[in-house]
C-alpha atoms as a PDB file:
ATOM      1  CA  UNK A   1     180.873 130.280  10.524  1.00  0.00           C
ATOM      2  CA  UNK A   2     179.384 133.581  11.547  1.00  0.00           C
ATOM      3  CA  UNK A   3     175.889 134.130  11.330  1.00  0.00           C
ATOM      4  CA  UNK A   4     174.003 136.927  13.061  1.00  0.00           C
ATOM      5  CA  UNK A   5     171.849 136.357  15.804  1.00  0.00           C
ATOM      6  CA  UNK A   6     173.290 132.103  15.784  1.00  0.00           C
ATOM      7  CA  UNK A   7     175.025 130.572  18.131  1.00  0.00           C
ATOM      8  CA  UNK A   8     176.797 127.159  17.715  1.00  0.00           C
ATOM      9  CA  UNK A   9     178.453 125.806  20.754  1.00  0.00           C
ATOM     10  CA  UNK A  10     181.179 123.601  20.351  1.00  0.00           C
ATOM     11  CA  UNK A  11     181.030 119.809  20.677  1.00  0.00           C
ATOM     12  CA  UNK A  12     183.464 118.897  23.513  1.00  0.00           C
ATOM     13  CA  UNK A  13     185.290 116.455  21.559  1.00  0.00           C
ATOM     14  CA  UNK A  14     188.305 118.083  19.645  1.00  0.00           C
ATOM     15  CA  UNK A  15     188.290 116.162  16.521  1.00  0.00           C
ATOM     16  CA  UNK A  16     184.206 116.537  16.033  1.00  0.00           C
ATOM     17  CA  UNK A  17     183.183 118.073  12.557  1.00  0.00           C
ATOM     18  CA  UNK A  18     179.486 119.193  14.427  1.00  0.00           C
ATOM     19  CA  UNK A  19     178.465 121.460  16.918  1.00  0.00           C
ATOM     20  CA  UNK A  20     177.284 119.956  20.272  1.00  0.00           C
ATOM     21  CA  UNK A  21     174.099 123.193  20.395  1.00  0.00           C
ATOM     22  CA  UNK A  22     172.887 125.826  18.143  1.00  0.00           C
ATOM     23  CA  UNK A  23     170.892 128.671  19.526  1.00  0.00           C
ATOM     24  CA  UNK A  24     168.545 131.087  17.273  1.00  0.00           C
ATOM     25  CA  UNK A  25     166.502 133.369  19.397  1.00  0.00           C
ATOM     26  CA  UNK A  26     166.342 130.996  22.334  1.00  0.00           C
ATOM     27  CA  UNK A  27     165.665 127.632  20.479  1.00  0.00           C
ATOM     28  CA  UNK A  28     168.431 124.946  20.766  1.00  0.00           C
ATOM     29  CA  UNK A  29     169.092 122.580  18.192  1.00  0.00           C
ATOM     30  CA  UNK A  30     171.280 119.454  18.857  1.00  0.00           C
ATOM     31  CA  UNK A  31     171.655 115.930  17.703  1.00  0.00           C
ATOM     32  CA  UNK A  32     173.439 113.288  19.863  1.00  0.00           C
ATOM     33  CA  UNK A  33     174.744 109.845  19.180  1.00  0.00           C
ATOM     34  CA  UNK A  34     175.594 107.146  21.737  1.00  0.00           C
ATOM     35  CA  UNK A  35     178.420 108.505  23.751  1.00  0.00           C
ATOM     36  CA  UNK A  36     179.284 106.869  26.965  1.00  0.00           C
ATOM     37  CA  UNK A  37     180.306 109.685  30.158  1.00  0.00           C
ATOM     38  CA  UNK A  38     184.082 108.810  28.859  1.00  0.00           C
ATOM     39  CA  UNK A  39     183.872 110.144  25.814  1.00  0.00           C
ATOM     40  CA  UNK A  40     183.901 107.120  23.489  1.00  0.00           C
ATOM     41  CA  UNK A  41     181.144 105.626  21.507  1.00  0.00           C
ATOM     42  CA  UNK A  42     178.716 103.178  23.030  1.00  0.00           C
ATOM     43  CA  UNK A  43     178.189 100.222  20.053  1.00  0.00           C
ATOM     44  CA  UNK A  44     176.636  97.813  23.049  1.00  0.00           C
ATOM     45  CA  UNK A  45     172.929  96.292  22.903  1.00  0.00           C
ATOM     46  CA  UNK A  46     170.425  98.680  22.013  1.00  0.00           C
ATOM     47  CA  UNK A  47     168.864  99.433  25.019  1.00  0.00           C
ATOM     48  CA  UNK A  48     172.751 100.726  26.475  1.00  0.00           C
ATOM     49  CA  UNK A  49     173.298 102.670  23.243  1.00  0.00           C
ATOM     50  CA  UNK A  50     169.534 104.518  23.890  1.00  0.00           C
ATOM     51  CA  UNK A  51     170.574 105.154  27.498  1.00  0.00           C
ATOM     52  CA  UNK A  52     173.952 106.772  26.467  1.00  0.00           C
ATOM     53  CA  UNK A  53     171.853 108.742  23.514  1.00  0.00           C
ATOM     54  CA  UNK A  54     169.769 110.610  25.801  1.00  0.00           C
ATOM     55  CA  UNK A  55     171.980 111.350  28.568  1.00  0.00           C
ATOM     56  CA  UNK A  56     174.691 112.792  25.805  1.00  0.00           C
ATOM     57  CA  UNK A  57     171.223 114.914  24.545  1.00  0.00           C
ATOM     58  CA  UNK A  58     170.687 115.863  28.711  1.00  0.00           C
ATOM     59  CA  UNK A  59     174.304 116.897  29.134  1.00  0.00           C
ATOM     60  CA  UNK A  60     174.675 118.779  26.192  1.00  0.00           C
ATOM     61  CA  UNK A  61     170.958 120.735  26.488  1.00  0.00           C
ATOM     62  CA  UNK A  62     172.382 121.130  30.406  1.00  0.00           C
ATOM     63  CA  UNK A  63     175.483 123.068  29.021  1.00  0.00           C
ATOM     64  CA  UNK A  64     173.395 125.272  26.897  1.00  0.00           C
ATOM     65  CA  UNK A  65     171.191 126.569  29.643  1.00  0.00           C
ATOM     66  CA  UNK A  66     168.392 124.242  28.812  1.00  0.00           C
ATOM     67  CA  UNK A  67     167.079 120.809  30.436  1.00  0.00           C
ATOM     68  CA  UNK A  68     165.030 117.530  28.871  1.00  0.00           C
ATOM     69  CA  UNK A  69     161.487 119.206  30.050  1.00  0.00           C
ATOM     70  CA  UNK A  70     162.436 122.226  27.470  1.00  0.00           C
ATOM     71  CA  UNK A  71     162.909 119.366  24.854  1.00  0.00           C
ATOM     72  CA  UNK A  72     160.194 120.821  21.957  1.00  0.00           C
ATOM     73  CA  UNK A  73     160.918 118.223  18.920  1.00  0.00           C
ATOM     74  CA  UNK A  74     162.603 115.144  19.052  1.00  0.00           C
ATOM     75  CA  UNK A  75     163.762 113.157  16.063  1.00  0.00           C
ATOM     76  CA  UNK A  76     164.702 109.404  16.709  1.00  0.00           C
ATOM     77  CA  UNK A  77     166.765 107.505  13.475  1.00  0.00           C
ATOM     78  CA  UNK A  78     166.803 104.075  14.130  1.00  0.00           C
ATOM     79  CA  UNK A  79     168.536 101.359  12.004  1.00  0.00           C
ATOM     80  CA  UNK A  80     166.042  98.575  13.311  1.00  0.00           C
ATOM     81  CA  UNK A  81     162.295 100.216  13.833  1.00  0.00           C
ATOM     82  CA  UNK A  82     161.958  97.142  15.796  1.00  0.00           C
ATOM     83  CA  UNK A  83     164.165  98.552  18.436  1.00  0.00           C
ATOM     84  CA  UNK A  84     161.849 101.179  19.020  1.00  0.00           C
ATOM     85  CA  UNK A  85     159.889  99.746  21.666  1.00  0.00           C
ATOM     86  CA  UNK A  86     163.197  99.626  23.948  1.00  0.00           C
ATOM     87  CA  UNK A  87     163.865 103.507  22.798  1.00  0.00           C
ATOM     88  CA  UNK A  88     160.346 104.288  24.064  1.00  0.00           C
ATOM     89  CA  UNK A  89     161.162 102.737  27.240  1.00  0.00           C
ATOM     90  CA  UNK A  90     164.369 104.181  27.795  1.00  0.00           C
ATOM     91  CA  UNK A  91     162.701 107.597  27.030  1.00  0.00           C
ATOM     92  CA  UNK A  92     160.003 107.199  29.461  1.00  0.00           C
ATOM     93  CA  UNK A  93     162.924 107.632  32.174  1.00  0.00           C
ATOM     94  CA  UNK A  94     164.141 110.816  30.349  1.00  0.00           C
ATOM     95  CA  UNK A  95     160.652 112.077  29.829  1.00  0.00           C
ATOM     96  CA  UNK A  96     157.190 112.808  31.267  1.00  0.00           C
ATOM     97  CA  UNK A  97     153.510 114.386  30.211  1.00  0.00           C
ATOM     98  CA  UNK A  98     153.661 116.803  28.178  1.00  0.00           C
ATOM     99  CA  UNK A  99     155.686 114.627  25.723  1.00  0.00           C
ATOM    100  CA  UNK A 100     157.684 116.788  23.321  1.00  0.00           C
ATOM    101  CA  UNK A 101     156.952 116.272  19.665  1.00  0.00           C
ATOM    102  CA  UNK A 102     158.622 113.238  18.119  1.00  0.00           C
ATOM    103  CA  UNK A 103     159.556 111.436  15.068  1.00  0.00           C
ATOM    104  CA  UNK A 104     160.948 107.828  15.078  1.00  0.00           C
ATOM    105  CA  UNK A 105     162.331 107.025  11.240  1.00  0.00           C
ATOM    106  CA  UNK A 106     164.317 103.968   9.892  1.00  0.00           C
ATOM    107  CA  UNK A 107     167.194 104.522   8.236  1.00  0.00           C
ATOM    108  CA  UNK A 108     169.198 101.984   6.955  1.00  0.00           C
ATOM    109  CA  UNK A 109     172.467 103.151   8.923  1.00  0.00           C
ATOM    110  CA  UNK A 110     174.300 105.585  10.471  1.00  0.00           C
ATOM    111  CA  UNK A 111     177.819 107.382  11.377  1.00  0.00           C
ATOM    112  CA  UNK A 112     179.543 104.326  12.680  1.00  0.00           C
ATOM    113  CA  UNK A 113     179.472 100.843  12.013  1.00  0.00           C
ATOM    114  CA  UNK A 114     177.115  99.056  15.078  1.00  0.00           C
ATOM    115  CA  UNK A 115     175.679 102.504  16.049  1.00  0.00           C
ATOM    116  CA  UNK A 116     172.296 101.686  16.189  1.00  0.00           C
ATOM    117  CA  UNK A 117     170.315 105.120  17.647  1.00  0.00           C
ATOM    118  CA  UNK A 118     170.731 108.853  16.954  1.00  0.00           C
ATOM    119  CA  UNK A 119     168.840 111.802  17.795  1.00  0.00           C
ATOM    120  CA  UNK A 120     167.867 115.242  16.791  1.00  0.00           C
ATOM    121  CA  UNK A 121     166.335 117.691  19.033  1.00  0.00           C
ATOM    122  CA  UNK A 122     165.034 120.924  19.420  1.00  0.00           C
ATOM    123  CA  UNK A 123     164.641 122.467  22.997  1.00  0.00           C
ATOM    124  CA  UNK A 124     163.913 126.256  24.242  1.00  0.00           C
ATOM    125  CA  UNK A 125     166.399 127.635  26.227  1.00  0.00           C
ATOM    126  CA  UNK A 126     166.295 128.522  29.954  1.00  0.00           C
END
């Protein structure tokens, strides 16, 4: 797909349908599932799947020239909201003051059977 002034990026994995980063002007868009350091998809308890979440979003901003402080927007799906309070502290480890601008929404599921946490983030680059 060629679009001026865009830049996706790969995902590393061969047989993904989805870009790992876009880039427009400097902003980064991603969105990460639960993907151990491996490669293969974390469907453990939800506080391992949030852990595996944002270290796949730190790696893949960390390729792209970019870093979890440059983290903008963050968009959290969920399949139980009342895991939330275990994403929030997972996050807290990823994250400090200023918080980047977030979204936490329910959805009744996702990609993969037992994948419990997904997110969507834009960051600025650099």
């Amino acid at each position: 797909m060629a679009q001026t002034g865009i830049t996706f990026t790969p995902d590393p994995d061969v047989e993904s349908i989805s870009s790992d980063v876009a880039e427009y002007n400097g902003v980064l868009v991603t969105t990460q599932i639960p993907v151990r350091a491996d490669g293969e998809l974390e469907l453990g308890d939800i506080a391992t799947q949030c852990e595996c979440t944002l270290q796949a979003l730190k790696d893949a901003l960390e390729r792209a020239g970019s870093s979890m402080d440059r983290v903008l927007h963050l968009t959290i799906y969920l399949t139980d909201m009342a895991d939330r309070a275990v994403f929030n502290q997972v996050y807290q480890r990823f994250f400090a003051k200023p918080w980047p601008v977030r979204a936490a929404v329910g959805v009744a599921a996702l990609a993969f059977e037992g994948m419990k946490v997904e997110v969507t983030a834009m960051a600025a680059k650099g």
